[in-house]
N, C-alpha and C. Protein backbone atom coordinates (compact mmCIF):
# COMPACT_ATOMS: atom_id res chain seq x y z
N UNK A 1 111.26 99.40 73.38
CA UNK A 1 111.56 98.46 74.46
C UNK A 1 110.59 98.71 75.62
N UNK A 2 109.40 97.72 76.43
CA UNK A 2 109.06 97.77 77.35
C UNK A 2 109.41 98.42 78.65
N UNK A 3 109.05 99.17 79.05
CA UNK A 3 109.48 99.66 80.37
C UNK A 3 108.94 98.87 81.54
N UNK A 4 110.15 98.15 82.21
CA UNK A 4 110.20 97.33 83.33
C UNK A 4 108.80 97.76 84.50
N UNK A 5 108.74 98.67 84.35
CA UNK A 5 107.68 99.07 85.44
C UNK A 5 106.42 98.69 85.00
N UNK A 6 106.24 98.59 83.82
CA UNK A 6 104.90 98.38 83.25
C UNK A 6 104.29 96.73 83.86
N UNK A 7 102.71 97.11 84.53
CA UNK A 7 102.22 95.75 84.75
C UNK A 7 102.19 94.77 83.63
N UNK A 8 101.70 93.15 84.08
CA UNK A 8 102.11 92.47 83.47
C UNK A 8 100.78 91.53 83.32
N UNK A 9 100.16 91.59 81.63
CA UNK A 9 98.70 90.78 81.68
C UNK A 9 98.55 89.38 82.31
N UNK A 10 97.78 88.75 82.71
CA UNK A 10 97.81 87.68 83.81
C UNK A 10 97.17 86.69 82.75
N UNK A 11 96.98 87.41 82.23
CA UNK A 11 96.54 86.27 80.80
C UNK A 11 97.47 85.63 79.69
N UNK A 12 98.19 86.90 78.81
CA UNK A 12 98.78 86.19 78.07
C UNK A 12 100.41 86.72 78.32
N UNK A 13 100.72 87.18 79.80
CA UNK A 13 102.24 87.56 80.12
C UNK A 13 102.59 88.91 79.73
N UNK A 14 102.47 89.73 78.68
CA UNK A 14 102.99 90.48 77.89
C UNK A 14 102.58 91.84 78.67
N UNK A 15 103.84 92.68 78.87
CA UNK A 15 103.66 94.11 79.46
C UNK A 15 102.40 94.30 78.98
N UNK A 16 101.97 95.70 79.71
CA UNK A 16 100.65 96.58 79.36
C UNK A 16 101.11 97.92 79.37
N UNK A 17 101.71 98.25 78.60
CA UNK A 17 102.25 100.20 78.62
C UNK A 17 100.93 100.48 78.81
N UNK A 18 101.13 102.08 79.12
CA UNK A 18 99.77 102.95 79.90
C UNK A 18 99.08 103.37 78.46
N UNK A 19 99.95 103.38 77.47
CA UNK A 19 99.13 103.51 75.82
C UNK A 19 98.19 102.83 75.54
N UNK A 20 98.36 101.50 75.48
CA UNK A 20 97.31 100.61 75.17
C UNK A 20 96.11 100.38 75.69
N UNK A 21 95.16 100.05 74.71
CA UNK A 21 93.77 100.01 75.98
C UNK A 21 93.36 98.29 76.67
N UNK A 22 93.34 98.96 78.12
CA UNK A 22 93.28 98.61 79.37
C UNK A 22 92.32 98.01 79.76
N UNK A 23 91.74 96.70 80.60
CA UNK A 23 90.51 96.98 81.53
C UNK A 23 91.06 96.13 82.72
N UNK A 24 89.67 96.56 83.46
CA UNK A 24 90.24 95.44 84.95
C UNK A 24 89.02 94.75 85.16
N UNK A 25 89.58 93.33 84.98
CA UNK A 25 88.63 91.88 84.95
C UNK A 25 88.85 91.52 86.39
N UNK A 26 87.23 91.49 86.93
CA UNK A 26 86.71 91.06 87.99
C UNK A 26 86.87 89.75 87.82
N UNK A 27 87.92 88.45 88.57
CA UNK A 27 88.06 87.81 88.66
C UNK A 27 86.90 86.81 89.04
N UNK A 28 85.87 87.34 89.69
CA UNK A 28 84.57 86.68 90.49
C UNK A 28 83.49 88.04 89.20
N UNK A 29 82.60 87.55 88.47
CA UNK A 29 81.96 88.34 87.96
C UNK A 29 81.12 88.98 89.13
N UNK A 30 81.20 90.74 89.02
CA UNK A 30 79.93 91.35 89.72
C UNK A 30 78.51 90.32 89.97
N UNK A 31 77.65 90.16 88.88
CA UNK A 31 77.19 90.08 89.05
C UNK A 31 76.78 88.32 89.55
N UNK A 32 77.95 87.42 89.63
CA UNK A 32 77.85 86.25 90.44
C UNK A 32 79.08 86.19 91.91
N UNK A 33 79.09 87.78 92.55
CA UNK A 33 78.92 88.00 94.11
C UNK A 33 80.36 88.23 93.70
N UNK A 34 80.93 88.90 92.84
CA UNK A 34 82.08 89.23 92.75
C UNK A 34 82.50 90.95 93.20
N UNK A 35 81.52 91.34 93.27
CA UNK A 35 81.49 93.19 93.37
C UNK A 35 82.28 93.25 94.71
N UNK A 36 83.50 94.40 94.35
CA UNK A 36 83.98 94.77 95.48
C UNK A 36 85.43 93.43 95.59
N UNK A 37 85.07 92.65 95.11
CA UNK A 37 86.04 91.70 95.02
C UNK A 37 87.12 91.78 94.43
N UNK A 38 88.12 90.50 94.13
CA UNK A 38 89.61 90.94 93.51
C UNK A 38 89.85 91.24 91.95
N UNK A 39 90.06 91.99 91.55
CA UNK A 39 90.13 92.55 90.24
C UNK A 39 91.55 92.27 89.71
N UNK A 40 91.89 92.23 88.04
CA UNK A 40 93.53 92.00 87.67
C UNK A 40 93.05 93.20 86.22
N UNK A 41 94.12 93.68 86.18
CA UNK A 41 94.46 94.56 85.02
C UNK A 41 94.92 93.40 83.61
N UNK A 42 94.45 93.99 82.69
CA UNK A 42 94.34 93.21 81.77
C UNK A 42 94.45 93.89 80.34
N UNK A 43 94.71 93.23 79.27
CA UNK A 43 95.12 94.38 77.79
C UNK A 43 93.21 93.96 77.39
N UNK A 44 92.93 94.74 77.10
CA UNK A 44 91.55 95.10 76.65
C UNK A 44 91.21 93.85 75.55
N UNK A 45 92.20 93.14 74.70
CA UNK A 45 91.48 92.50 73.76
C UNK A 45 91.74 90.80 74.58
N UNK A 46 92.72 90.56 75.50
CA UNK A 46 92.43 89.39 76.06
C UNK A 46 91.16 89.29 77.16
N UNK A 47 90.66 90.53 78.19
CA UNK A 47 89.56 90.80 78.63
C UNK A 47 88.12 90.14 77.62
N UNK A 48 88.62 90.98 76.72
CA UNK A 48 86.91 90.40 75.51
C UNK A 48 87.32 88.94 74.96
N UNK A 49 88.20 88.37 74.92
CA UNK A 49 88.92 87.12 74.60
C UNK A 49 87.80 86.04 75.81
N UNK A 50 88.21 87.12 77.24
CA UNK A 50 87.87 85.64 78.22
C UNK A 50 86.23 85.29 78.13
N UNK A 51 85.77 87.04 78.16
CA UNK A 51 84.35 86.96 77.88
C UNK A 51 83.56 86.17 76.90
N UNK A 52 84.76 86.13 75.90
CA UNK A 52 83.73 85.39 74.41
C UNK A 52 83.42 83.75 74.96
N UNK A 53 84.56 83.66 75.30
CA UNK A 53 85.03 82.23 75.82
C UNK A 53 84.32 81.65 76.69
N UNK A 54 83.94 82.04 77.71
CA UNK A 54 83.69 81.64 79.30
C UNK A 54 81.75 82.69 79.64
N UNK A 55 81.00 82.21 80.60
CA UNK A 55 79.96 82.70 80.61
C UNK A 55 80.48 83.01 81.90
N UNK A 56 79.47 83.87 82.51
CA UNK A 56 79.95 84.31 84.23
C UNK A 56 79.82 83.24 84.83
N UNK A 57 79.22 82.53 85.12
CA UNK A 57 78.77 81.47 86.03
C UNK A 57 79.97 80.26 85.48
N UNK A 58 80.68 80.10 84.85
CA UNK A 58 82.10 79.41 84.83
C UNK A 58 83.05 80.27 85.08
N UNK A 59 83.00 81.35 84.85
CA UNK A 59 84.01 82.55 85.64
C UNK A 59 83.93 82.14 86.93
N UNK A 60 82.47 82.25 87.70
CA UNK A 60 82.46 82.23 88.90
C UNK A 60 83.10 80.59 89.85
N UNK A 61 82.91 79.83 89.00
CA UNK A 61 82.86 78.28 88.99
C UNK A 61 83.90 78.08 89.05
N UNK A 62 84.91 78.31 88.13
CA UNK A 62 86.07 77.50 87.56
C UNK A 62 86.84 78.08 87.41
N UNK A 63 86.75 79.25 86.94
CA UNK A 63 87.92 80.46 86.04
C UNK A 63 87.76 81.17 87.12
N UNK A 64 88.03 81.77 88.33
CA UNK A 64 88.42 82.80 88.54
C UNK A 64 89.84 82.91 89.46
N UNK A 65 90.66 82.44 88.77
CA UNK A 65 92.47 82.58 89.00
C UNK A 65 92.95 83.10 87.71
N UNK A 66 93.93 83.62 87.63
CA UNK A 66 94.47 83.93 86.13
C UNK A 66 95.24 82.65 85.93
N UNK A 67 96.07 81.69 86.96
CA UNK A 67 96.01 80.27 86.96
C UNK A 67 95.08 78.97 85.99
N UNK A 68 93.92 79.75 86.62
CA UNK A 68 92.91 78.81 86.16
C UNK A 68 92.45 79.28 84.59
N UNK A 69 92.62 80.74 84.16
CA UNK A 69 92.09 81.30 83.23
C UNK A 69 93.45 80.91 81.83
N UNK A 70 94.69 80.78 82.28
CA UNK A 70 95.26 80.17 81.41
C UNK A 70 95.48 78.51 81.17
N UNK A 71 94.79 78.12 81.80
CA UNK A 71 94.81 76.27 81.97
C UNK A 71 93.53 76.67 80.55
N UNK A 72 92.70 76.95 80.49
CA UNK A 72 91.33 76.63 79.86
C UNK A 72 91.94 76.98 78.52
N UNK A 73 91.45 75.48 77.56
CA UNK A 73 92.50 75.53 76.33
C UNK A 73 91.94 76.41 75.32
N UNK A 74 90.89 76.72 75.24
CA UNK A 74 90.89 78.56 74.22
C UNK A 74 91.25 78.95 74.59
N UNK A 75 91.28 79.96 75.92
CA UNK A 75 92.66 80.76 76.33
C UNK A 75 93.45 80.62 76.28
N UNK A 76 93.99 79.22 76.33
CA UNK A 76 95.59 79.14 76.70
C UNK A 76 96.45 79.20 74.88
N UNK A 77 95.06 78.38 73.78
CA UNK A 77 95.68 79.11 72.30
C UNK A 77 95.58 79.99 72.35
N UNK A 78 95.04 80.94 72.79
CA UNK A 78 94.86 82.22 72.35
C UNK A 78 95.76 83.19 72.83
N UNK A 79 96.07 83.12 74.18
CA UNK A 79 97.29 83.48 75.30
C UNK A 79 98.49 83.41 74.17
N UNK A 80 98.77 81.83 74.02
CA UNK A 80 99.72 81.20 72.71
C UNK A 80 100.48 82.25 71.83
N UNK A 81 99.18 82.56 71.06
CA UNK A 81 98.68 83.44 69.74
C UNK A 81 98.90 84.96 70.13
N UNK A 82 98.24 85.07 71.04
CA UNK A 82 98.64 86.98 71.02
C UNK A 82 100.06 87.12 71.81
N UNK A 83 100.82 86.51 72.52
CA UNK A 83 102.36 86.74 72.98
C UNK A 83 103.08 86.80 72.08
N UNK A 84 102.44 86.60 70.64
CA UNK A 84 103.69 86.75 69.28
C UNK A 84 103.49 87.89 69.41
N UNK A 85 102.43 88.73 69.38
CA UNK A 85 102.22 90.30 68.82
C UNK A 85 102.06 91.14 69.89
N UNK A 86 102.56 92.56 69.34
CA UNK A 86 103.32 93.35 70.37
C UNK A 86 102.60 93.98 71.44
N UNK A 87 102.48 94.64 72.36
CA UNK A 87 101.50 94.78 73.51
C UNK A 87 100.58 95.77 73.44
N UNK A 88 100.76 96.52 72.20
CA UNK A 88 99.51 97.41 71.77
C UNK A 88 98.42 96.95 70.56
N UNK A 89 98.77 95.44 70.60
CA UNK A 89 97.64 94.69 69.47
C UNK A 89 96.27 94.58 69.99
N UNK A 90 95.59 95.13 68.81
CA UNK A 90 94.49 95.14 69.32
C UNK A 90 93.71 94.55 68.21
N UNK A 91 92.80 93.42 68.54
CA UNK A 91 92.05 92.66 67.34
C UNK A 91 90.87 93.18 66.84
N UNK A 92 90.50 93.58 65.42
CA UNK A 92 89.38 94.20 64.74
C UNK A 92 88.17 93.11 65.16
N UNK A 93 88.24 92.35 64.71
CA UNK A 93 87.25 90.88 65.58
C UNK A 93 86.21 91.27 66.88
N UNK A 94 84.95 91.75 67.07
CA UNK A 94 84.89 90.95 68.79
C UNK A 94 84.51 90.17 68.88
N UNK A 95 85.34 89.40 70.18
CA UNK A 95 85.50 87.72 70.49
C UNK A 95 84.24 87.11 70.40
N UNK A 96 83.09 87.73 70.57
CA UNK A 96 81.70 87.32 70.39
C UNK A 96 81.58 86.27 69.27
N UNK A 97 81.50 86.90 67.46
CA UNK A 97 82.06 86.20 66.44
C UNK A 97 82.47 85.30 66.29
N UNK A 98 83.82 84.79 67.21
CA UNK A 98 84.47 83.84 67.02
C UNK A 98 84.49 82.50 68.15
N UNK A 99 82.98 82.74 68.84
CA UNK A 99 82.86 82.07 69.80
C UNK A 99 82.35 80.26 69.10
N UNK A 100 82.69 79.57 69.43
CA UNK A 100 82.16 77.74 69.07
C UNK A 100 81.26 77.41 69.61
């Protein structure tokens, strides 16, 4: 059972126990004037999810709300898709691969 305290991915909802691996997505990419800027904790395989998906310069553009990052309809199947599976899933895949 989840422990209530545990943050909560801004991507696809689902706790983040301190087990699972972690990153923190610069909402504004570093390197399009995001450094130092607002950051969100995130489960490591929706992080490489947004990356496959999105280039910085639409990060910087369009995507940078977790609002805005679940409106965008690959994320938002994909968001969909990983809230079935449990919060230490982690996909053999990188999102690179499976980019259109």
């Amino acid at each position: 059972m989840p422990d209530t305290t545990d943050p909560i991915c801004p991507l696809c909802l689902r706790p983040i126990p301190p087990d699972v691996p972690q990153s923190l997505h610069h909402l504004v990419p570093k390197l399009r004037g995001g450094k130092g800027g607002p950051t969100v904790l995130m489960h490591h395989v929706c992080h490489r999810e947004i990356h496959a998906a999105l280039s910085e310069t639409e990060l910087a553009r369009q995507y940078n709300t977790p609002e805005a990052l679940r409106a965008h309809p690959r994320l938002a199947r994909f968001a969909a898709w990983v809230a079935k599976r449990p919060p230490g899933f982690a996909s053999k895949i990188p999102g690179r691969r499976r980019h259109r």
